[in-house]
N, C-alpha and C. Protein backbone atom coordinates (compact mmCIF):
# COMPACT_ATOMS: atom_id res chain seq x y z
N UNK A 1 64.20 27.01 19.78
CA UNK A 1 63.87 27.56 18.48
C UNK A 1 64.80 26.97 17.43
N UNK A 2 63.84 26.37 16.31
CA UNK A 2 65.20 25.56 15.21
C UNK A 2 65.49 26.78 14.34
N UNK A 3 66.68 26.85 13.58
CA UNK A 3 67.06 27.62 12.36
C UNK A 3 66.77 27.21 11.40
N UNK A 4 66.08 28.02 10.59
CA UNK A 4 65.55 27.28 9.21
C UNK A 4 66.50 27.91 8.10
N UNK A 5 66.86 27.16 7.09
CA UNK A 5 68.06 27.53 5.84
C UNK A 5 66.84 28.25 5.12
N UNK A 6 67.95 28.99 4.52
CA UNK A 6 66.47 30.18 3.08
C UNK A 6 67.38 29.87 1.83
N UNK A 7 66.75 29.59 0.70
CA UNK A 7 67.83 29.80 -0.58
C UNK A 7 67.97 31.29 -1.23
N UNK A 8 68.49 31.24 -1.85
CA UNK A 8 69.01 32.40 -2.63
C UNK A 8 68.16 33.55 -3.06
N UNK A 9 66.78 32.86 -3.39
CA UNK A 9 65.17 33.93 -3.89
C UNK A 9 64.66 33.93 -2.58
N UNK A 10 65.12 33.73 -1.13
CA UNK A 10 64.44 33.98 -0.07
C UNK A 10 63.66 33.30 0.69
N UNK A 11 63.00 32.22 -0.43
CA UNK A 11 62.07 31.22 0.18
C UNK A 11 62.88 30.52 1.04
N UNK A 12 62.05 30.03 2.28
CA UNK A 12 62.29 29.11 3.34
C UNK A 12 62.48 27.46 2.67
N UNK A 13 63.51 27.24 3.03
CA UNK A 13 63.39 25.77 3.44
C UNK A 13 63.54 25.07 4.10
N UNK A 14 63.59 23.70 4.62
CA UNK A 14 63.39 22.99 5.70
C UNK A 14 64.49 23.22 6.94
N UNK A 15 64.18 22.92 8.32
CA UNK A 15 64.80 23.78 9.39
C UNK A 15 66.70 22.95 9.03
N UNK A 16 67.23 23.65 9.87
CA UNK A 16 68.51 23.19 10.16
C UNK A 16 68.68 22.23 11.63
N UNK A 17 69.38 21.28 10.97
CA UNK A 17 69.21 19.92 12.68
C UNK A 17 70.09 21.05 13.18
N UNK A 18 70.16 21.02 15.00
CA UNK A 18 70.34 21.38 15.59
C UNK A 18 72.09 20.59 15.68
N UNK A 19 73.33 21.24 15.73
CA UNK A 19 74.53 20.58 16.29
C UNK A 19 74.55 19.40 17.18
N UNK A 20 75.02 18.34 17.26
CA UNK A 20 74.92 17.27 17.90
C UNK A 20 76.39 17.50 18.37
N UNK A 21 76.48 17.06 19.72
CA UNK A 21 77.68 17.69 20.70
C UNK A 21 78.38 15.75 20.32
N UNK A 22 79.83 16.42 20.70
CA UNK A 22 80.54 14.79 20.78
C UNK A 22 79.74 13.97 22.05
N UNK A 23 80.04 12.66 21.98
CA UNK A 23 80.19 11.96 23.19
C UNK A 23 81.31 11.60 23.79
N UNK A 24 81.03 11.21 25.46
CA UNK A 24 82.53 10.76 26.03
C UNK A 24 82.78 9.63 25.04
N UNK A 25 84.12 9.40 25.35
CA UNK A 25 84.62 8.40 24.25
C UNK A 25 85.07 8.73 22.88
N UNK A 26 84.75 9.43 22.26
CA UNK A 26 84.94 9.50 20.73
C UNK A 26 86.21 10.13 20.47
N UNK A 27 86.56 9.59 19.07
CA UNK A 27 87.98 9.87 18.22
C UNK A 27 87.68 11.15 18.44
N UNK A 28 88.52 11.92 18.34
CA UNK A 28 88.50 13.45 17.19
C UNK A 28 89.88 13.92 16.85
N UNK A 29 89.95 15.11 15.75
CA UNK A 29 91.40 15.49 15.79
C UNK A 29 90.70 16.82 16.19
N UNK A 30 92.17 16.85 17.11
CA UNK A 30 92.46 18.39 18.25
C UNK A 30 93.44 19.49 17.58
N UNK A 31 93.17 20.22 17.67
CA UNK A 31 94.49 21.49 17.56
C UNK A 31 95.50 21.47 19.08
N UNK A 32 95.97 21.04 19.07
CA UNK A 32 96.84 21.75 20.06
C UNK A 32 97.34 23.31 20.11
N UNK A 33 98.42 23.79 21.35
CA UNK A 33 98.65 24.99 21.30
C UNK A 33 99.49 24.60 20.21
N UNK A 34 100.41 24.34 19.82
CA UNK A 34 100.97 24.26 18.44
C UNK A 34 100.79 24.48 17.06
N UNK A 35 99.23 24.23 17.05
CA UNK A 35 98.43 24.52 15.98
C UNK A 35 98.68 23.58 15.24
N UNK A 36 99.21 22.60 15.53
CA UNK A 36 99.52 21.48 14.60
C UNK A 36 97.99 20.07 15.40
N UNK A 37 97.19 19.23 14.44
CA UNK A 37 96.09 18.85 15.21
C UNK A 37 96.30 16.93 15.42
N UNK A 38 96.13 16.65 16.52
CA UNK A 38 96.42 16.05 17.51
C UNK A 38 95.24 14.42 17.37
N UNK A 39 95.28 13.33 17.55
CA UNK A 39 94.15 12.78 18.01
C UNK A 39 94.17 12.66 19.02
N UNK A 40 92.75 12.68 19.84
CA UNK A 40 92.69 13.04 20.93
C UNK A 40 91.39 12.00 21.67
N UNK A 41 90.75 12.03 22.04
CA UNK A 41 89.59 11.13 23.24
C UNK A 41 89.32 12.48 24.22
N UNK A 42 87.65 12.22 23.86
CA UNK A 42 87.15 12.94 24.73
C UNK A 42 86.76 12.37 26.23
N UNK A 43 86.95 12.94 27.27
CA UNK A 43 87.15 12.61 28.66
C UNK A 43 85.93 12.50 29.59
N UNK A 44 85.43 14.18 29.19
CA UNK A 44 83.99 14.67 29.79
C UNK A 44 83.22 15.82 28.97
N UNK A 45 82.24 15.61 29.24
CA UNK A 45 81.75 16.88 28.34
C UNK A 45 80.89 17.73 29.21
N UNK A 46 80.92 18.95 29.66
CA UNK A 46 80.15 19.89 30.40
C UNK A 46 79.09 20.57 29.68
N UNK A 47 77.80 21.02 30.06
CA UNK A 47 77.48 22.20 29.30
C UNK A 47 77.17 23.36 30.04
N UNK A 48 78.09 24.65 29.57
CA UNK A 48 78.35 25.80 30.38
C UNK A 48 76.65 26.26 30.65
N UNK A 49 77.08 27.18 31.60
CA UNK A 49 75.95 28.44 31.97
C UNK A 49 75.20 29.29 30.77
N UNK A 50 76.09 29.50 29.53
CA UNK A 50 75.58 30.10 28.35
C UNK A 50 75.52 28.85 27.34
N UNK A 51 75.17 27.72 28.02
CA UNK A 51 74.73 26.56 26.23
C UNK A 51 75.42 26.11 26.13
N UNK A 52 76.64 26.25 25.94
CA UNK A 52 77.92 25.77 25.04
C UNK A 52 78.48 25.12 25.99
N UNK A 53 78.93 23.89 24.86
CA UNK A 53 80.00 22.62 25.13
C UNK A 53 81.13 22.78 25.80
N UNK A 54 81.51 22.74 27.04
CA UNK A 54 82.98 22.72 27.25
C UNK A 54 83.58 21.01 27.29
N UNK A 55 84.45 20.44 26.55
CA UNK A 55 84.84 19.25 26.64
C UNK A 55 86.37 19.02 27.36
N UNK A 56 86.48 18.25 27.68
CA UNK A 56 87.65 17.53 28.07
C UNK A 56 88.43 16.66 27.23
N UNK A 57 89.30 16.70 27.06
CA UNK A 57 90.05 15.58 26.03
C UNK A 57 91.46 15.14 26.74
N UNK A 58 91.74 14.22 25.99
CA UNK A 58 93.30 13.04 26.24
C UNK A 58 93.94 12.97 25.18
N UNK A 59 94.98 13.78 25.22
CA UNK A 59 95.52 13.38 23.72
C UNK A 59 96.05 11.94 23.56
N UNK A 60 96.26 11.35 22.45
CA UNK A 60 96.86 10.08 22.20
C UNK A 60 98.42 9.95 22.18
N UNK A 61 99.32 8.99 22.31
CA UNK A 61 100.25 9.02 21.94
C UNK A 61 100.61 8.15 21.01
N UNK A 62 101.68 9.33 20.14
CA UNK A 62 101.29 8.22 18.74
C UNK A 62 103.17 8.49 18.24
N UNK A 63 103.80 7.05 18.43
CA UNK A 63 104.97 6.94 18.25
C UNK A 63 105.63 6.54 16.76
């Protein structure tokens, strides 16, 4: 089922694309536990029992 956006007076407008998950390989910046955010490489990407993305990542080292 797609989500469709509504404006402000209610009317419908065109659906919402669906989230596109990372791929293995790709840049991203991470949060670490630090909360400070990280670049990182994604490793593997799972998709759980309820839908959702669980990924794997590598952080970089960056001197």
């Amino acid at each position: 089922m797609e989500a469709e956006a509504s404006s402000s007076d209610g009317s419908v407008t065109s659906p919402v694309p669906p989230i596109t998950p990372y791929e293995v390989n790709s840049m991203i910046l991470c949060s670490h536990t630090d909360n400070l955010f990280y670049e990182a490489k994604i490793i593997a990407v799972k998709i759980q029992t309820n839908g959702e993305y669980l990924y794997t990542v590598h952080y970089q080292v960056v001197f």
